[in-house]
PDB file of N, CA and C in Angstrom:
ATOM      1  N   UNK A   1      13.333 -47.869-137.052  1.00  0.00           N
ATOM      2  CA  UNK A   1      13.022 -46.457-137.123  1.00  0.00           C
ATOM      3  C   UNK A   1      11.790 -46.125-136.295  1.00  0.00           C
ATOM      4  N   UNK A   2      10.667 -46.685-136.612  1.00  0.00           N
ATOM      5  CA  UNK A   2       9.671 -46.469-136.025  1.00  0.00           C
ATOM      6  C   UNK A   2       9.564 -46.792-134.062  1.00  0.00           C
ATOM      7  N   UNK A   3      10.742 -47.788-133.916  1.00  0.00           N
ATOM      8  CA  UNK A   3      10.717 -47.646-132.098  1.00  0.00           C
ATOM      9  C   UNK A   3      11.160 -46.359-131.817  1.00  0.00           C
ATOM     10  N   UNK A   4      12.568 -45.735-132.777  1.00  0.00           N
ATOM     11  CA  UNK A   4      13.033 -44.655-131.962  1.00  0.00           C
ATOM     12  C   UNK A   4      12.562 -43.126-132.012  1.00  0.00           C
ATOM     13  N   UNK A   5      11.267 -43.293-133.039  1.00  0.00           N
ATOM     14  CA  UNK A   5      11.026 -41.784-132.975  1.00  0.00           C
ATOM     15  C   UNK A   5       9.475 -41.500-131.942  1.00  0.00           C
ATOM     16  N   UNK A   6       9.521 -40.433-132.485  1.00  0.00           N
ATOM     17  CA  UNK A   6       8.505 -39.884-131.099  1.00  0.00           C
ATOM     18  C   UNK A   6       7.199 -39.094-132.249  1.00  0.00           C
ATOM     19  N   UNK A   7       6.825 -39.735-133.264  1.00  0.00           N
ATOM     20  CA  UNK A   7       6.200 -39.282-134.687  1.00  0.00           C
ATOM     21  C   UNK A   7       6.834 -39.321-135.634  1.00  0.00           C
ATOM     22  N   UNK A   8       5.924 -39.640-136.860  1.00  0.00           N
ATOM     23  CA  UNK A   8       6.398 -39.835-138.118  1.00  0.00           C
ATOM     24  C   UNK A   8       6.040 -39.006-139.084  1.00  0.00           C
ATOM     25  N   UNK A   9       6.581 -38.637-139.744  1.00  0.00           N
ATOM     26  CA  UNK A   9       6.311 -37.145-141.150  1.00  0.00           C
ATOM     27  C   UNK A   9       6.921 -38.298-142.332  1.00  0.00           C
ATOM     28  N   UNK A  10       5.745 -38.605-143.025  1.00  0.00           N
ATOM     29  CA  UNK A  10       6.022 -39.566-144.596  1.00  0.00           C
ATOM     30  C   UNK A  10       6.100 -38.717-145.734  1.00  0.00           C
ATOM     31  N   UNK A  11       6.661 -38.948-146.593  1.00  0.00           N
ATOM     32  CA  UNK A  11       6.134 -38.121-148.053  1.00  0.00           C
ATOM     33  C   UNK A  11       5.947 -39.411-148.732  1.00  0.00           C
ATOM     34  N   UNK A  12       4.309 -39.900-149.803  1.00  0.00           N
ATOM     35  CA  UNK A  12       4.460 -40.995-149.850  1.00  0.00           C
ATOM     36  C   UNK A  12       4.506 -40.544-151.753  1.00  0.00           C
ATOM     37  N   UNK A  13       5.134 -41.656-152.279  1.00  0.00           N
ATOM     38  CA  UNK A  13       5.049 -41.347-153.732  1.00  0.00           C
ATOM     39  C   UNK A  13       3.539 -41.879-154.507  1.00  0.00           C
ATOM     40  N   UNK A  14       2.931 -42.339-153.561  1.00  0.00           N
ATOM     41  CA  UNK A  14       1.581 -43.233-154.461  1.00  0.00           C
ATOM     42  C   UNK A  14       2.053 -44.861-154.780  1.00  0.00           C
ATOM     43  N   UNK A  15       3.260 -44.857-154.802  1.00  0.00           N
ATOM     44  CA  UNK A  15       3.743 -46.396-154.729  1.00  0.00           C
ATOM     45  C   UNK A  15       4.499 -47.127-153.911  1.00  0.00           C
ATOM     46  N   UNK A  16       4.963 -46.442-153.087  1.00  0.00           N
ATOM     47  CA  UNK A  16       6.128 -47.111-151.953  1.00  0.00           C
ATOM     48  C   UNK A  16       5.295 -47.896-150.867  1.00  0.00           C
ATOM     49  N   UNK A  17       5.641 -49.101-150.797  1.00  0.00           N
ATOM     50  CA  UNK A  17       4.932 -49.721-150.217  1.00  0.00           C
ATOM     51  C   UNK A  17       5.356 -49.678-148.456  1.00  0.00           C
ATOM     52  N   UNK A  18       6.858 -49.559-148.584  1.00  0.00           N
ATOM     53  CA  UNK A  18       7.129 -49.420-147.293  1.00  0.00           C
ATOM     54  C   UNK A  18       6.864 -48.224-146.650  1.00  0.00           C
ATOM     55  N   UNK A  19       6.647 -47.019-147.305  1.00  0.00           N
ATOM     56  CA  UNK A  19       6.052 -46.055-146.786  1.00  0.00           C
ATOM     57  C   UNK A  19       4.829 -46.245-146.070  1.00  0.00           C
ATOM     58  N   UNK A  20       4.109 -46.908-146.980  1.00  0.00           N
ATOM     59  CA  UNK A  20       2.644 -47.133-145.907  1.00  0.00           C
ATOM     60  C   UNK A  20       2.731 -48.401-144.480  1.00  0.00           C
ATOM     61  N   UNK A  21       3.848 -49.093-144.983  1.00  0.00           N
ATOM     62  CA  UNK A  21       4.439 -50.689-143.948  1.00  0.00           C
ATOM     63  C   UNK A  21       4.555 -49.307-142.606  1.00  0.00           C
ATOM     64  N   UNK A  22       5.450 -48.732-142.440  1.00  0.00           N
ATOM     65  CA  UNK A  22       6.201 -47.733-141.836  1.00  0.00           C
ATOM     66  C   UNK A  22       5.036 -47.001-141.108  1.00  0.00           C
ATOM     67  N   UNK A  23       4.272 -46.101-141.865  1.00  0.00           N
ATOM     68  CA  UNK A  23       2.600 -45.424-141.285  1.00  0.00           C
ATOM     69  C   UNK A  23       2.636 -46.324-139.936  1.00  0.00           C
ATOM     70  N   UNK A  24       2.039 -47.714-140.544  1.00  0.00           N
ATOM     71  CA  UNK A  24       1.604 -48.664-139.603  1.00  0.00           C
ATOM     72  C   UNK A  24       2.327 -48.908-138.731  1.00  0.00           C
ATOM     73  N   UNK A  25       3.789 -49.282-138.663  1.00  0.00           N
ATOM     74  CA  UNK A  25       4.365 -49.241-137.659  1.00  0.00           C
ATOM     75  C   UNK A  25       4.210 -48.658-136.976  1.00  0.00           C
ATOM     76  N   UNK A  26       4.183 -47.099-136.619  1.00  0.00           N
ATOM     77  CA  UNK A  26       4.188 -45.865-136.202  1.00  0.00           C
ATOM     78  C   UNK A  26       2.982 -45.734-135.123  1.00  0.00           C
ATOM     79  N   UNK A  27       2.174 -45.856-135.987  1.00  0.00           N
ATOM     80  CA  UNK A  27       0.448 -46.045-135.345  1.00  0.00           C
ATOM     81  C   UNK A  27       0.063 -47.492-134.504  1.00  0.00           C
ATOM     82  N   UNK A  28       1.050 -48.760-134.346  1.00  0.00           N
ATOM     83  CA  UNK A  28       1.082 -49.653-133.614  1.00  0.00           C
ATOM     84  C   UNK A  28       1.486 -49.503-132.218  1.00  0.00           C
ATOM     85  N   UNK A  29       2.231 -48.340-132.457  1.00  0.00           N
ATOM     86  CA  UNK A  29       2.940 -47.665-130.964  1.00  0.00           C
ATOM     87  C   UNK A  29       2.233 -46.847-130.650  1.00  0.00           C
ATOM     88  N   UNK A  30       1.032 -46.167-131.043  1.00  0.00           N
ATOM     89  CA  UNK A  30       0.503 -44.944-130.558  1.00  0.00           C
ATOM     90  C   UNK A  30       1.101 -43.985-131.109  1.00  0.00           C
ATOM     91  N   UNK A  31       1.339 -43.856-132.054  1.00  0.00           N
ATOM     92  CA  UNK A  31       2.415 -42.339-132.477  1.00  0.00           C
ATOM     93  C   UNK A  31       1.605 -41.986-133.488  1.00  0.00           C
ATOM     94  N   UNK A  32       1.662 -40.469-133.270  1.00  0.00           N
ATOM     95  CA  UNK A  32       1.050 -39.864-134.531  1.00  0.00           C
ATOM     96  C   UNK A  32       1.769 -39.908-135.423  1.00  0.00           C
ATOM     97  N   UNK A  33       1.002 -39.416-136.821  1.00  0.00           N
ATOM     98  CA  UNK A  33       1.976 -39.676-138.482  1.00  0.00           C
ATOM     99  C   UNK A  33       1.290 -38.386-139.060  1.00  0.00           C
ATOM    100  N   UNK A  34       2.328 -37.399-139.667  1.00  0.00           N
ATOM    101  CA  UNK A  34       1.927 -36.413-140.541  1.00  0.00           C
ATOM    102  C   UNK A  34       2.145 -37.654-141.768  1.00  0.00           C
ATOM    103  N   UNK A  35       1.610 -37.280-142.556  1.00  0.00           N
ATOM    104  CA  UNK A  35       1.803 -38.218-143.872  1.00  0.00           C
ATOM    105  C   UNK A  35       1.384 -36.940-145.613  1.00  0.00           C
ATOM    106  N   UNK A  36       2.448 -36.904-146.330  1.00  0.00           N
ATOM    107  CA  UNK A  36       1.732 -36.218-147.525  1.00  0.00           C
ATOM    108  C   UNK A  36       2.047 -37.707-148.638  1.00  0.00           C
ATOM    109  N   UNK A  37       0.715 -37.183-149.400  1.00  0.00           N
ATOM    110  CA  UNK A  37       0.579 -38.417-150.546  1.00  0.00           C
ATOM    111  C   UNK A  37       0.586 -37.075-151.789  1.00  0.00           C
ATOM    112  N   UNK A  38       1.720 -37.425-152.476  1.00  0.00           N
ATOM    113  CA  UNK A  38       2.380 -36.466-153.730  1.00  0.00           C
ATOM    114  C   UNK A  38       1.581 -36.692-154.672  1.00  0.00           C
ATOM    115  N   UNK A  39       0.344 -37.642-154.878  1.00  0.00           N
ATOM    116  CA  UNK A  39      -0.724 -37.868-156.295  1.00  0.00           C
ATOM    117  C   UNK A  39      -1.594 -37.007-156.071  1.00  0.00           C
ATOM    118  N   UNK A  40      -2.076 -36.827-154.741  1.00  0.00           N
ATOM    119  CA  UNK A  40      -3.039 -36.495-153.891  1.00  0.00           C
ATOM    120  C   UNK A  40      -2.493 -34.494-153.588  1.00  0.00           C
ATOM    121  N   UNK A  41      -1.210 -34.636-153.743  1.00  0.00           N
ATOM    122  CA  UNK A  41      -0.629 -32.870-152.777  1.00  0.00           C
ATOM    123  C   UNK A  41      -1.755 -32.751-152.067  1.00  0.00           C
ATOM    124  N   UNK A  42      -1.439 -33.504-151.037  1.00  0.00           N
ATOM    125  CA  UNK A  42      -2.279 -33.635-149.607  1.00  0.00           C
ATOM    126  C   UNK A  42      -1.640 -33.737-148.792  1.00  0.00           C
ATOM    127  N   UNK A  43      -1.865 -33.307-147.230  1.00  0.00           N
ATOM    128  CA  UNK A  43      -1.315 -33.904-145.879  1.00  0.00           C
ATOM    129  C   UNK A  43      -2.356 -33.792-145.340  1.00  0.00           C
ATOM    130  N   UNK A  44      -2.069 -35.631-144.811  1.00  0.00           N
ATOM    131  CA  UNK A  44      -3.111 -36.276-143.945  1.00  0.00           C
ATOM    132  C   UNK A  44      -2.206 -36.228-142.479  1.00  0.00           C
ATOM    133  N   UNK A  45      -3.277 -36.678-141.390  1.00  0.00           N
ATOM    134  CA  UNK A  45      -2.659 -37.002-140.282  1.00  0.00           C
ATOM    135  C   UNK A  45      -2.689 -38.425-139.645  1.00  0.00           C
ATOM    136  N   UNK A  46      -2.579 -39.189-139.171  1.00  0.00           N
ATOM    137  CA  UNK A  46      -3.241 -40.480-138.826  1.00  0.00           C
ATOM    138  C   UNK A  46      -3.102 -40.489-137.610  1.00  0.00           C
ATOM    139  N   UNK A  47      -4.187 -40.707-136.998  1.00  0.00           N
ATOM    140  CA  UNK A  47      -4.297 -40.858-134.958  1.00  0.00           C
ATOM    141  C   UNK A  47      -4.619 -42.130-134.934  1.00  0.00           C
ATOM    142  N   UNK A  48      -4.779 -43.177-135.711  1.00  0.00           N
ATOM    143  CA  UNK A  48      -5.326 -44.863-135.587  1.00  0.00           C
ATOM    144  C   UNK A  48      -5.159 -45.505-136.633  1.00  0.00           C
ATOM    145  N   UNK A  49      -4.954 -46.724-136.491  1.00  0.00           N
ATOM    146  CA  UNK A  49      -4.410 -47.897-137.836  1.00  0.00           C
ATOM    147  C   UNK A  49      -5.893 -47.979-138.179  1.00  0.00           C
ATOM    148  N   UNK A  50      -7.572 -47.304-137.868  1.00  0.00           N
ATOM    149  CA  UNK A  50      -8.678 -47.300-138.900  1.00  0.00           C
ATOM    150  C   UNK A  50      -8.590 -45.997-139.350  1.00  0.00           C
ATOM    151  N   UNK A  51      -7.961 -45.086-139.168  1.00  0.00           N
ATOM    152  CA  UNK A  51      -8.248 -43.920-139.802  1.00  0.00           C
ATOM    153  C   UNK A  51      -6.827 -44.566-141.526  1.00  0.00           C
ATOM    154  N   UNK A  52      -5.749 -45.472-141.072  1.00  0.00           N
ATOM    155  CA  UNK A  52      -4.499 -45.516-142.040  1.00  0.00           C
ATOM    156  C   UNK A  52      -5.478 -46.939-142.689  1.00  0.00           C
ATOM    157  N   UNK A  53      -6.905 -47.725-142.233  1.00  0.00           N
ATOM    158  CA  UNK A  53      -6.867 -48.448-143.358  1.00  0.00           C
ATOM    159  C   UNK A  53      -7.726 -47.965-144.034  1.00  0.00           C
ATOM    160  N   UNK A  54      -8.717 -46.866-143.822  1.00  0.00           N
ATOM    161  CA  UNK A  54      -9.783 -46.314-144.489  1.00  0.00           C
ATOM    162  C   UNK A  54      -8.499 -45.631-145.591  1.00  0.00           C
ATOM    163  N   UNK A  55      -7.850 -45.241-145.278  1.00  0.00           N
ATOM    164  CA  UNK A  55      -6.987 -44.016-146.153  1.00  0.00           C
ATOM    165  C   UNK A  55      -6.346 -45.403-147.498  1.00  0.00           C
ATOM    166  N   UNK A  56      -5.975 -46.474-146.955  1.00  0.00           N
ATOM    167  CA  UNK A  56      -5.658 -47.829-147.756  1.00  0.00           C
ATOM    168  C   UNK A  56      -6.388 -47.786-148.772  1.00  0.00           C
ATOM    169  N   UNK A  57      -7.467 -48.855-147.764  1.00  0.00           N
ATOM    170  CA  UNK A  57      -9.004 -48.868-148.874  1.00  0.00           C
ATOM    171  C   UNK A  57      -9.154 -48.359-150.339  1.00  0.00           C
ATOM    172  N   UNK A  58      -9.421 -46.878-149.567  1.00  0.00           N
ATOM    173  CA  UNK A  58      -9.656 -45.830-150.617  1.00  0.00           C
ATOM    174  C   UNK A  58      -7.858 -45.264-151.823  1.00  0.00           C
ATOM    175  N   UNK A  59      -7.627 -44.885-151.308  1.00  0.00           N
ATOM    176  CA  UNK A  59      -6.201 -44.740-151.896  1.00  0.00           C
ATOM    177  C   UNK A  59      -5.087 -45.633-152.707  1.00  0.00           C
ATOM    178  N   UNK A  60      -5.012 -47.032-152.053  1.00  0.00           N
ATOM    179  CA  UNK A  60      -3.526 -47.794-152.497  1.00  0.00           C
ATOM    180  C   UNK A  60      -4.470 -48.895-152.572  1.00  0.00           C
ATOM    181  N   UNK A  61      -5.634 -49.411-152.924  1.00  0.00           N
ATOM    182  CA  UNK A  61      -6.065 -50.878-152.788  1.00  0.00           C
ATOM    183  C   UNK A  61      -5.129 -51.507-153.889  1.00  0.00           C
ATOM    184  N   UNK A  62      -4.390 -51.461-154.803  1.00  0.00           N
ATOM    185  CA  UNK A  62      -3.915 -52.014-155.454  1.00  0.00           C
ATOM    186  C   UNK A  62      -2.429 -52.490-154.773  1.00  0.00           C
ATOM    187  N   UNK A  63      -2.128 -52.064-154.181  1.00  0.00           N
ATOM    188  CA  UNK A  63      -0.911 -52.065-153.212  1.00  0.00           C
ATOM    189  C   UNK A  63      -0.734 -53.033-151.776  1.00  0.00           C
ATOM    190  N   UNK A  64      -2.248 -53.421-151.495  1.00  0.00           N
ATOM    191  CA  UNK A  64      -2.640 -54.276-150.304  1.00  0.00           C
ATOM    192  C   UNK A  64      -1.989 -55.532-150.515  1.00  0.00           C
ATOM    193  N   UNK A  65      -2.261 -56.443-151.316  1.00  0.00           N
ATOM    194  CA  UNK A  65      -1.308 -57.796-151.493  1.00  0.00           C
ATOM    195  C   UNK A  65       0.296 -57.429-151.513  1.00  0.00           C
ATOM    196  N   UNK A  66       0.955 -56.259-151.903  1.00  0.00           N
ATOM    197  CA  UNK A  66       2.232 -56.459-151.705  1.00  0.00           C
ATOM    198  C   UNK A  66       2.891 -55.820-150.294  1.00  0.00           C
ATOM    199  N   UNK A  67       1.874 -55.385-149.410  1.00  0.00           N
ATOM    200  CA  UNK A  67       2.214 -55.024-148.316  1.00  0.00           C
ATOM    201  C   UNK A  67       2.049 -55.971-147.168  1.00  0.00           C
ATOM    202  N   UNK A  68       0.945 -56.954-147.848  1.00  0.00           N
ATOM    203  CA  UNK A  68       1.014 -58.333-146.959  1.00  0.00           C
ATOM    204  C   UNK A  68       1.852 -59.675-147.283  1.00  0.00           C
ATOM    205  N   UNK A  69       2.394 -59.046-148.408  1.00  0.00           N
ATOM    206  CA  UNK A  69       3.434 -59.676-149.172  1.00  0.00           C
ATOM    207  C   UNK A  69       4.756 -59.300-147.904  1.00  0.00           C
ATOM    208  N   UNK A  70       5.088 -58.503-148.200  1.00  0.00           N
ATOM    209  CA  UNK A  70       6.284 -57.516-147.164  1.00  0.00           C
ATOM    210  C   UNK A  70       6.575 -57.503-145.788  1.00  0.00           C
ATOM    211  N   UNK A  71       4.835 -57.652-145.050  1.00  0.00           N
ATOM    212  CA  UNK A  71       4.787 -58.299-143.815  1.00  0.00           C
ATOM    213  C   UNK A  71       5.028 -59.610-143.763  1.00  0.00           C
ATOM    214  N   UNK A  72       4.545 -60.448-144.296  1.00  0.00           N
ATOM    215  CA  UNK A  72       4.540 -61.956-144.111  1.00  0.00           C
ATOM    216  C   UNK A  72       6.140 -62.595-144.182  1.00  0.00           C
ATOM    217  N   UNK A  73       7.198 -61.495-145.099  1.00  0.00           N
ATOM    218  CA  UNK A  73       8.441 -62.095-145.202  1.00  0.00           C
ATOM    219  C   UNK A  73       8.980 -61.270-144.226  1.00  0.00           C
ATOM    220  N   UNK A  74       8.583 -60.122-143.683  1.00  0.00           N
ATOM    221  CA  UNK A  74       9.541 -59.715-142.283  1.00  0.00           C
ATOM    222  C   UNK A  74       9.298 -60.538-141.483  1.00  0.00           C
ATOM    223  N   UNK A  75       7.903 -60.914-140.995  1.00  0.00           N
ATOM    224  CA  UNK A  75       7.885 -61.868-139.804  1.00  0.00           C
ATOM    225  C   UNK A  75       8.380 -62.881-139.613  1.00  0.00           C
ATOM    226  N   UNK A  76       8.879 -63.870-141.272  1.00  0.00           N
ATOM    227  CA  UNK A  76       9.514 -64.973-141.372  1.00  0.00           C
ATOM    228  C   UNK A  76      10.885 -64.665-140.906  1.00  0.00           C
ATOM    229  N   UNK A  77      11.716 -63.630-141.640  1.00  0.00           N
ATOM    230  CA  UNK A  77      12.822 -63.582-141.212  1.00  0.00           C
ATOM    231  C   UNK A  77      13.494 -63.186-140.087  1.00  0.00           C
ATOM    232  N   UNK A  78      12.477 -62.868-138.933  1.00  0.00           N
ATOM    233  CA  UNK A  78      12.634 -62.585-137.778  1.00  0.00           C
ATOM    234  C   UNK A  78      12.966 -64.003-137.161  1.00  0.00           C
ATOM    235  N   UNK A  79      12.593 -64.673-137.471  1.00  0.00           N
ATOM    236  CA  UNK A  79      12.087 -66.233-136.675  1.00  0.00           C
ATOM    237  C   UNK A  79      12.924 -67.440-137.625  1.00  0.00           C
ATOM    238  N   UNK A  80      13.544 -66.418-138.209  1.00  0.00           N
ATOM    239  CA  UNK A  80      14.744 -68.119-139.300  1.00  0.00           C
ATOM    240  C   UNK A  80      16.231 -67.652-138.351  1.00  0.00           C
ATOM    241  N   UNK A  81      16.258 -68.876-138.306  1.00  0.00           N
ATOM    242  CA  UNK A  81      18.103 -69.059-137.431  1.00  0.00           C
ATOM    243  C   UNK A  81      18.928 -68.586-138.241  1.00  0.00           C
ATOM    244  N   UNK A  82      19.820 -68.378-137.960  1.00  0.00           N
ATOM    245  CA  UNK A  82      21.298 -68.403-138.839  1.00  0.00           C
ATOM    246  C   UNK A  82      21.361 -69.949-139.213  1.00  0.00           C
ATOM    247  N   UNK A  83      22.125 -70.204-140.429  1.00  0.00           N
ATOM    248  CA  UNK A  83      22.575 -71.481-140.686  1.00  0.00           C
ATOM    249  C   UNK A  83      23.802 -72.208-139.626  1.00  0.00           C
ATOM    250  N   UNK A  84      24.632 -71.220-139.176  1.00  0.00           N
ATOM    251  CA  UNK A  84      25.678 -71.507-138.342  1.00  0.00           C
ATOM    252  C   UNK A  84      25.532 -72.068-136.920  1.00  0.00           C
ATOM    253  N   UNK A  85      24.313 -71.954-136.594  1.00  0.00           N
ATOM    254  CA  UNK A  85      23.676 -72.538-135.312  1.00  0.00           C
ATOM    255  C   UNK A  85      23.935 -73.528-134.662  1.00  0.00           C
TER     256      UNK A  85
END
């Protein structure tokens, strides 16, 4: 998702972790992110992955281990063969 768009508009629930995985994607490419956080009835914008970890930090720190949880098994499964090989 995040190669083919040209910006990202999130609605985040306060718990979705891939919502914030996704932010980051977005902002790895240079793309801006409207983002609303529904605990918060806020819309943020993000122009940089320090403006999306200050917003982390402060906001989802409880959420940080399962988003490096989430990364660590995408990157694995990028890089495991098929068994049929």
């Amino acid at each position: 998702m995040a190669e083919e768009a040209e910006y990202g508009f999130m609605l985040w629930d306060g718990k979705s972790v891939g919502t914030l995985l996704n932010v980051a994607r977005l902002l790895e490419q240079h793309k801006k992110v409207v983002f609303y956080s529904a605990p918060e009835r806020d819309f943020l914008e993000f122009h940089d992955r320090a403006q999306w970890l200050r917003f982390v930090e402060k906001d989802a720190p409880a959420l940080k281990g399962a988003m490096e949880d989430k990364v660590s098994m995408e990157r694995a499964e990028r890089y495991v063969l098929p068994m049929n090989m």
